[in-house]
C-alpha atoms as a PDB file:
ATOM      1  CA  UNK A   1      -6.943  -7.960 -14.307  1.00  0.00           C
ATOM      2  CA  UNK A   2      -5.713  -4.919 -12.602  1.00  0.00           C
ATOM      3  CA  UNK A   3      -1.610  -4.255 -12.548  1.00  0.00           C
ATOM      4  CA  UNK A   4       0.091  -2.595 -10.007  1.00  0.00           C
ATOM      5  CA  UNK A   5       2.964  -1.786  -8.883  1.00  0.00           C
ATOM      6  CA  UNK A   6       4.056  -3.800  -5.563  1.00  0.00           C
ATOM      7  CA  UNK A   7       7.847  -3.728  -4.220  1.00  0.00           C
ATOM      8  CA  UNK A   8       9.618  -2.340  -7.203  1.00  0.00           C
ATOM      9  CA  UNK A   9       7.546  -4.653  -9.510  1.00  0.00           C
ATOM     10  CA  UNK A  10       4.613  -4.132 -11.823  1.00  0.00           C
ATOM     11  CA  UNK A  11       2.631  -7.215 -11.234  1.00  0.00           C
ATOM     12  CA  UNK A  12      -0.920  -8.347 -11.739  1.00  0.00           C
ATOM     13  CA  UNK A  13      -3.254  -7.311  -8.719  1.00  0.00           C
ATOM     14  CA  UNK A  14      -4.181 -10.286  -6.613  1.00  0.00           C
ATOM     15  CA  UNK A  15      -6.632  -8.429  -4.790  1.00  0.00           C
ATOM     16  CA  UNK A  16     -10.273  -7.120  -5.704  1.00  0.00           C
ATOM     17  CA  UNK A  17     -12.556  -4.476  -3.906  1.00  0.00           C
ATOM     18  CA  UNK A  18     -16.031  -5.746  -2.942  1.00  0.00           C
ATOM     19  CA  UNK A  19     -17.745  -4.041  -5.400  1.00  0.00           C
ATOM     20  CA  UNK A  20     -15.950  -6.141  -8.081  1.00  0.00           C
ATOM     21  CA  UNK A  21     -17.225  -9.529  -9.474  1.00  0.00           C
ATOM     22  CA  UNK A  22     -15.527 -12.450  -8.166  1.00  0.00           C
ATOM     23  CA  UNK A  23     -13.555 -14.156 -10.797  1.00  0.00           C
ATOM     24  CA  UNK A  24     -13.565 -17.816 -10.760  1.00  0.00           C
ATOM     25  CA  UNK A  25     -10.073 -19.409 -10.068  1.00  0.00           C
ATOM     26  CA  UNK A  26      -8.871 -16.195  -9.195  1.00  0.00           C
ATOM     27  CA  UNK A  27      -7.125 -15.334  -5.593  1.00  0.00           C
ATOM     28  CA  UNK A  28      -9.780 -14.732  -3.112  1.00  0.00           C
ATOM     29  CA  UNK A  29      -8.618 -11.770  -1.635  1.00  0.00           C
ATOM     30  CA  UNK A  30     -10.944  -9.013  -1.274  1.00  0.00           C
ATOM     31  CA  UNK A  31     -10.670  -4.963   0.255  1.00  0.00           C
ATOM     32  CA  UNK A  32     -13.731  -3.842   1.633  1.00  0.00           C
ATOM     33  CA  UNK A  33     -14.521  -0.347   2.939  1.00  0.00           C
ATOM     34  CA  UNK A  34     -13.640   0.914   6.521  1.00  0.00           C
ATOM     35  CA  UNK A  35     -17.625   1.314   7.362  1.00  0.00           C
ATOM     36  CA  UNK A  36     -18.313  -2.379   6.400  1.00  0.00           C
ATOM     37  CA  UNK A  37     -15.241  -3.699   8.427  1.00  0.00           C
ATOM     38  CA  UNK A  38     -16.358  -1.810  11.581  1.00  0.00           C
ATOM     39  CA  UNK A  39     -19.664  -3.060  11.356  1.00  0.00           C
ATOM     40  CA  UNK A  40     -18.914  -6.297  10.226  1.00  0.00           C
ATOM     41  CA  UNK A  41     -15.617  -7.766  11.389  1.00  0.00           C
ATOM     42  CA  UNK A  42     -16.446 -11.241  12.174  1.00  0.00           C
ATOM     43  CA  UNK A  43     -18.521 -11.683   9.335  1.00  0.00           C
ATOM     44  CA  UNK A  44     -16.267 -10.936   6.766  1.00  0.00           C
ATOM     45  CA  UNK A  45     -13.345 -12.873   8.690  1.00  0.00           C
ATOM     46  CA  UNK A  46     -15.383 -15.916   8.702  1.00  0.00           C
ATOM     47  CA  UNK A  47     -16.751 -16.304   4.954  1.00  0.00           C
ATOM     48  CA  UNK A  48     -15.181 -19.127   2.773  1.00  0.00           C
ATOM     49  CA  UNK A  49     -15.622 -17.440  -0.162  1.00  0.00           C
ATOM     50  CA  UNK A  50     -12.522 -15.326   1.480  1.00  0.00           C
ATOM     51  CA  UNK A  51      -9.067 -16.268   2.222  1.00  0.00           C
ATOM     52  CA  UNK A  52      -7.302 -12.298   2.731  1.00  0.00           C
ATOM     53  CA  UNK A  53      -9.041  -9.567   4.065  1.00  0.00           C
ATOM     54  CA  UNK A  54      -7.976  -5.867   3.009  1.00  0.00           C
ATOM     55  CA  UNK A  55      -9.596  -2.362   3.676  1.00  0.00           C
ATOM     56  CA  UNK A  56      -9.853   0.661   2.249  1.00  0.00           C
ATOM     57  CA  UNK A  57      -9.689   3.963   3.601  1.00  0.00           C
ATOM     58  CA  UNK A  58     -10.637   7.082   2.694  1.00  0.00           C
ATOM     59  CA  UNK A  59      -9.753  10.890   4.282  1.00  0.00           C
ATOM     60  CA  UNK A  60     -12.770  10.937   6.547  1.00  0.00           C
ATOM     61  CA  UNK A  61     -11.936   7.800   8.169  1.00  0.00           C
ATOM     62  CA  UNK A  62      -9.942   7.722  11.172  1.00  0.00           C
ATOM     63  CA  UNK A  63      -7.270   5.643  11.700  1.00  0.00           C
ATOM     64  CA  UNK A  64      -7.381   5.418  15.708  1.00  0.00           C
ATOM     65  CA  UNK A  65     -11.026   3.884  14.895  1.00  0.00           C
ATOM     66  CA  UNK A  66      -9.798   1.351  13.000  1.00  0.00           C
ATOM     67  CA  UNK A  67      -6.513   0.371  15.063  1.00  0.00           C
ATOM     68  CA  UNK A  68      -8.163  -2.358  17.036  1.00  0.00           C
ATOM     69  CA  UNK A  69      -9.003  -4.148  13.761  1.00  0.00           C
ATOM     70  CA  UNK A  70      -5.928  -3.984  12.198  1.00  0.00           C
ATOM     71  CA  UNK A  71      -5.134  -7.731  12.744  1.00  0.00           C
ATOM     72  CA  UNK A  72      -8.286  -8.859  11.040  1.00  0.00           C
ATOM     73  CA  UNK A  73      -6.048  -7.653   7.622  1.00  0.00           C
ATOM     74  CA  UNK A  74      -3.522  -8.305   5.084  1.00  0.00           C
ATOM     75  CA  UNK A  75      -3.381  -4.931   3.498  1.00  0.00           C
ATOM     76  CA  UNK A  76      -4.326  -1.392   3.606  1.00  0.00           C
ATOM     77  CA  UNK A  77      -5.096   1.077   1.088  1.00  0.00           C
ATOM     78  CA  UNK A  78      -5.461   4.507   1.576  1.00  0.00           C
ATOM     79  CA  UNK A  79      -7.453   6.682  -1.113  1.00  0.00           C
ATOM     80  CA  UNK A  80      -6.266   9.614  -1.920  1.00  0.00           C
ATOM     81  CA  UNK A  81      -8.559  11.992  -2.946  1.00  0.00           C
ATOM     82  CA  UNK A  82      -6.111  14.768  -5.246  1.00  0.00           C
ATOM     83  CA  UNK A  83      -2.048  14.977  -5.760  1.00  0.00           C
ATOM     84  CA  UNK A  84      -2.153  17.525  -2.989  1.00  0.00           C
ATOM     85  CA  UNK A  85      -3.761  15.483  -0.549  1.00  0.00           C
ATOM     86  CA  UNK A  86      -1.235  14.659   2.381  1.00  0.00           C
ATOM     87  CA  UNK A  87      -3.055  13.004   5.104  1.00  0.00           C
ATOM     88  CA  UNK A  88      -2.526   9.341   3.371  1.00  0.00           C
ATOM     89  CA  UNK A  89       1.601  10.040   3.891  1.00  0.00           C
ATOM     90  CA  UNK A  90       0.426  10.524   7.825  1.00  0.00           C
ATOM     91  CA  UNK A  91      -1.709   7.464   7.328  1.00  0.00           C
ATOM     92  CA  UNK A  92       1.327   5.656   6.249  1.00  0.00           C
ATOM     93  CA  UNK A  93       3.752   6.335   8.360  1.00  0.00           C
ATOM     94  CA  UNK A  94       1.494   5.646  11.817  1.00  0.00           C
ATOM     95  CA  UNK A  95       0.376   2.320  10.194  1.00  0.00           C
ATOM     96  CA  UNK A  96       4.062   1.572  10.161  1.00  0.00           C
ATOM     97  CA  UNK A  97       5.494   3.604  13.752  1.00  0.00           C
ATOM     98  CA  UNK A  98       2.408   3.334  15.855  1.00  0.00           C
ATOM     99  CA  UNK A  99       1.042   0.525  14.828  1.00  0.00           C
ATOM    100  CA  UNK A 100       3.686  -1.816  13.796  1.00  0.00           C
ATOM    101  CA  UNK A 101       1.343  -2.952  10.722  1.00  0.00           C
ATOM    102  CA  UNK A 102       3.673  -5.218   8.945  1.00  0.00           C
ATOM    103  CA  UNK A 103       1.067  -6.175   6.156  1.00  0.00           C
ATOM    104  CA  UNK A 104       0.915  -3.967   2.537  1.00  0.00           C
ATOM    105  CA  UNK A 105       0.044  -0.788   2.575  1.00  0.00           C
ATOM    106  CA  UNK A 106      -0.683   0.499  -0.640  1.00  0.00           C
ATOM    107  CA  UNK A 107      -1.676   4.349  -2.165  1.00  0.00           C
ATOM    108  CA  UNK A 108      -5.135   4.035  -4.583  1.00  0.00           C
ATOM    109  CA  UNK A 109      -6.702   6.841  -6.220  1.00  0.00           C
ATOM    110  CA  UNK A 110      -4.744  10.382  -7.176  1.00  0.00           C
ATOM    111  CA  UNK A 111      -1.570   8.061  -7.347  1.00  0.00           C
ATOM    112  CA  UNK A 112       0.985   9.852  -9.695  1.00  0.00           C
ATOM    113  CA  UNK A 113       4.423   8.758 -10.306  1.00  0.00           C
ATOM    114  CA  UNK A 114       5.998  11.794  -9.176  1.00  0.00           C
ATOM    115  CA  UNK A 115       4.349  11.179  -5.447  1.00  0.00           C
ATOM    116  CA  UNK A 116       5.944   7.739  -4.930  1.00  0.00           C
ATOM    117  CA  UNK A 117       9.305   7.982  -4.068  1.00  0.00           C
ATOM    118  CA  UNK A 118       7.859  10.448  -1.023  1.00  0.00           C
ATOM    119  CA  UNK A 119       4.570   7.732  -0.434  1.00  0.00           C
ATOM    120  CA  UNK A 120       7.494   4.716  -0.598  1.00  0.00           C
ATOM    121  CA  UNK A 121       9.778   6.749   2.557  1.00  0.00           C
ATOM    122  CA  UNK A 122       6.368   7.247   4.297  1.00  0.00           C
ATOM    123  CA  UNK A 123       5.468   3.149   4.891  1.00  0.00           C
ATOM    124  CA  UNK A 124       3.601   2.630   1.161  1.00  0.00           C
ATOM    125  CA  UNK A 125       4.946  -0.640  -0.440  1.00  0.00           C
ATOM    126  CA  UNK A 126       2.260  -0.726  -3.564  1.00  0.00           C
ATOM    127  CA  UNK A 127       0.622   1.310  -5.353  1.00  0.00           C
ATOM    128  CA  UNK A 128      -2.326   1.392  -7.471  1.00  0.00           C
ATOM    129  CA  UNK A 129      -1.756   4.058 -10.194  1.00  0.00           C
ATOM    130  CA  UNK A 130      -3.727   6.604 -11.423  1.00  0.00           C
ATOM    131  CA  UNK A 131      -5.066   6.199 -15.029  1.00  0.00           C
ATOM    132  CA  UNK A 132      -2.605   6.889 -17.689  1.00  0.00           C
ATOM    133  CA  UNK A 133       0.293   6.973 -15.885  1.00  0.00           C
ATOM    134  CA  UNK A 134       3.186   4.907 -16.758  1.00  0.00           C
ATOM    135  CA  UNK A 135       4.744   2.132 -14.931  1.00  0.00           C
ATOM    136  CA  UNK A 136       8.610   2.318 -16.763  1.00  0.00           C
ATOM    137  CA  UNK A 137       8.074   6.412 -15.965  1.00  0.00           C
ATOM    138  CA  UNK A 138       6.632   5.335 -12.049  1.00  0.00           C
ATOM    139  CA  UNK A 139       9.486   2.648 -11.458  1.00  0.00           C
ATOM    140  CA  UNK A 140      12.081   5.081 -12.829  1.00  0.00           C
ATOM    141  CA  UNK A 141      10.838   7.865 -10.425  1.00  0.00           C
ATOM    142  CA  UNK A 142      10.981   5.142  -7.482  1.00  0.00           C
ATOM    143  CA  UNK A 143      14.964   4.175  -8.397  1.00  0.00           C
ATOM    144  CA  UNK A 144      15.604   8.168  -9.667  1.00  0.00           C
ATOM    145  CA  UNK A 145      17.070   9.415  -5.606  1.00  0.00           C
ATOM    146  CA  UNK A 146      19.957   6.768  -3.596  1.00  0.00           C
ATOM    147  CA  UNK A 147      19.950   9.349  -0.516  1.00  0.00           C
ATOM    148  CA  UNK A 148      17.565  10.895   1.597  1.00  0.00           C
ATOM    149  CA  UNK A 149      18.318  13.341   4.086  1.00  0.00           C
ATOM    150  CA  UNK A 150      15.446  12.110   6.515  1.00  0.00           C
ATOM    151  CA  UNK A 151      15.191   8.644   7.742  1.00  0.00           C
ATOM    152  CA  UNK A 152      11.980   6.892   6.377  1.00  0.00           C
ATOM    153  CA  UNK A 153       9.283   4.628   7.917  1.00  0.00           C
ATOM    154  CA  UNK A 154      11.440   1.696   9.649  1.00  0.00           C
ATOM    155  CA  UNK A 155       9.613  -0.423   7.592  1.00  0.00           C
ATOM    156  CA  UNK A 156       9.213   0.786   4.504  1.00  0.00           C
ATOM    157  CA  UNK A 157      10.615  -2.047   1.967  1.00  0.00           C
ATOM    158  CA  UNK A 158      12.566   0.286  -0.118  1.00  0.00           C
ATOM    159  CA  UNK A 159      15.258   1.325   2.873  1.00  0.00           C
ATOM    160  CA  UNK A 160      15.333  -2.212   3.426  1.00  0.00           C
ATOM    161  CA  UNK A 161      16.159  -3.189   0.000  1.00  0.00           C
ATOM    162  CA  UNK A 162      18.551  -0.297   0.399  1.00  0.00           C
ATOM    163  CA  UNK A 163      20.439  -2.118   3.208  1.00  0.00           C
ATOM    164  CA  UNK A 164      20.312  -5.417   1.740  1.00  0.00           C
ATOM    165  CA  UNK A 165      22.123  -3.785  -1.131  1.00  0.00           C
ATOM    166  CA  UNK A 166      24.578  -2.151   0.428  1.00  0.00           C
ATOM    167  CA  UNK A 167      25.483  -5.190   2.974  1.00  0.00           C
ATOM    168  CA  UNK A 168      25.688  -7.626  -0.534  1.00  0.00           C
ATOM    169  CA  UNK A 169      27.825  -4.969  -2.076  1.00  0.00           C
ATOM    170  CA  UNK A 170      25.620  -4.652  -4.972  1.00  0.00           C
ATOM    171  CA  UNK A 171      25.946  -1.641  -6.821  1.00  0.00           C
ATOM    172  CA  UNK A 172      22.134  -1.174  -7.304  1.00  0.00           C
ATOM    173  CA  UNK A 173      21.040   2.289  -6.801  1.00  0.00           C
ATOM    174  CA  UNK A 174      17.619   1.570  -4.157  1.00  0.00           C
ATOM    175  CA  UNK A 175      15.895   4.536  -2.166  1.00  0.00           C
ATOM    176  CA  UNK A 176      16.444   4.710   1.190  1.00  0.00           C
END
């Protein structure tokens, strides 16, 4: 099974894409691509075989398109094509401002551990990371700055572990 890292923990993915074989006894939670949950919304939303519903997106879909549909999902995962690839940071951040998406929003493809503290401030709470990378090295580069100069996505988890820190009195270094 696929590991990830969700919330400032490395934990076994309970999500598959549609592509993947279903796993017997295994969470049935599955992300399908933007295309197939535009065209089939109900369909997917109504199969038994299916308790969550995610999606992926990719750079050539457009978020607006896929704002009505929102609330038919649990999570959403944004594909980023290269490390130099912005546009999933802007993805982010209006899933979380304009669109008050309170579900997981998580970076897949080009994911490398020195992108996450900057895809964390932007609304991503999980990541899937990028072959070979390391997930002591990505955690580390997640806990490595305690200030930030801008303020973040309202909801990203990390400020609000942040707060929640600060108001126990715990000296626990968090991102804001």
């Amino acid at each position: 099974m696929r590991k990830i890292l969700r919330r400032l923990e490395v934990v076994e993915d309970d999500w598959r894409y549609v592509d993947e074989p279903a796993v017997v006894g295994a969470p049935r939670a599955l992300i399908v691509t933007a295309a197939a949950l535009r065209d089939e919304t109900q369909g997917w939303r109504s199969r038994r075989d299916i308790d969550r519903l995610g999606v992926r997106i990719g750079v050539a879909d457009k978020l607006e398109e896929l704002a009505p549909l929102l609330g038919a999902v649990e999570l959403v995962a944004f594909d980023f094509p290269g490390p130099g690839d912005g546009r999933g940071y802007s993805v982010a951040r209006l899933l979380r401002e304009r669109y008050s998406f309170a579900g997981e929003v998580r970076a897949v493809g080009v994911v490398k551990r020195d992108q996450l503290f900057f895809m964390a401030r932007s609304g991503f709470d999980a990541f899937e990371l990028s072959p070979g990378e390391d997930f002591d090295g990505a955690l580390e580069s997640l806990r490595r700055f305690s200030v930030a100069y801008q303020p973040g996505a309202p909801h990203a988890p990390v400020r609000a572990q942040r707060f929640t820190a600060q108001r126990s009195g715990s000296s626990t270094s968090v991102n804001s």
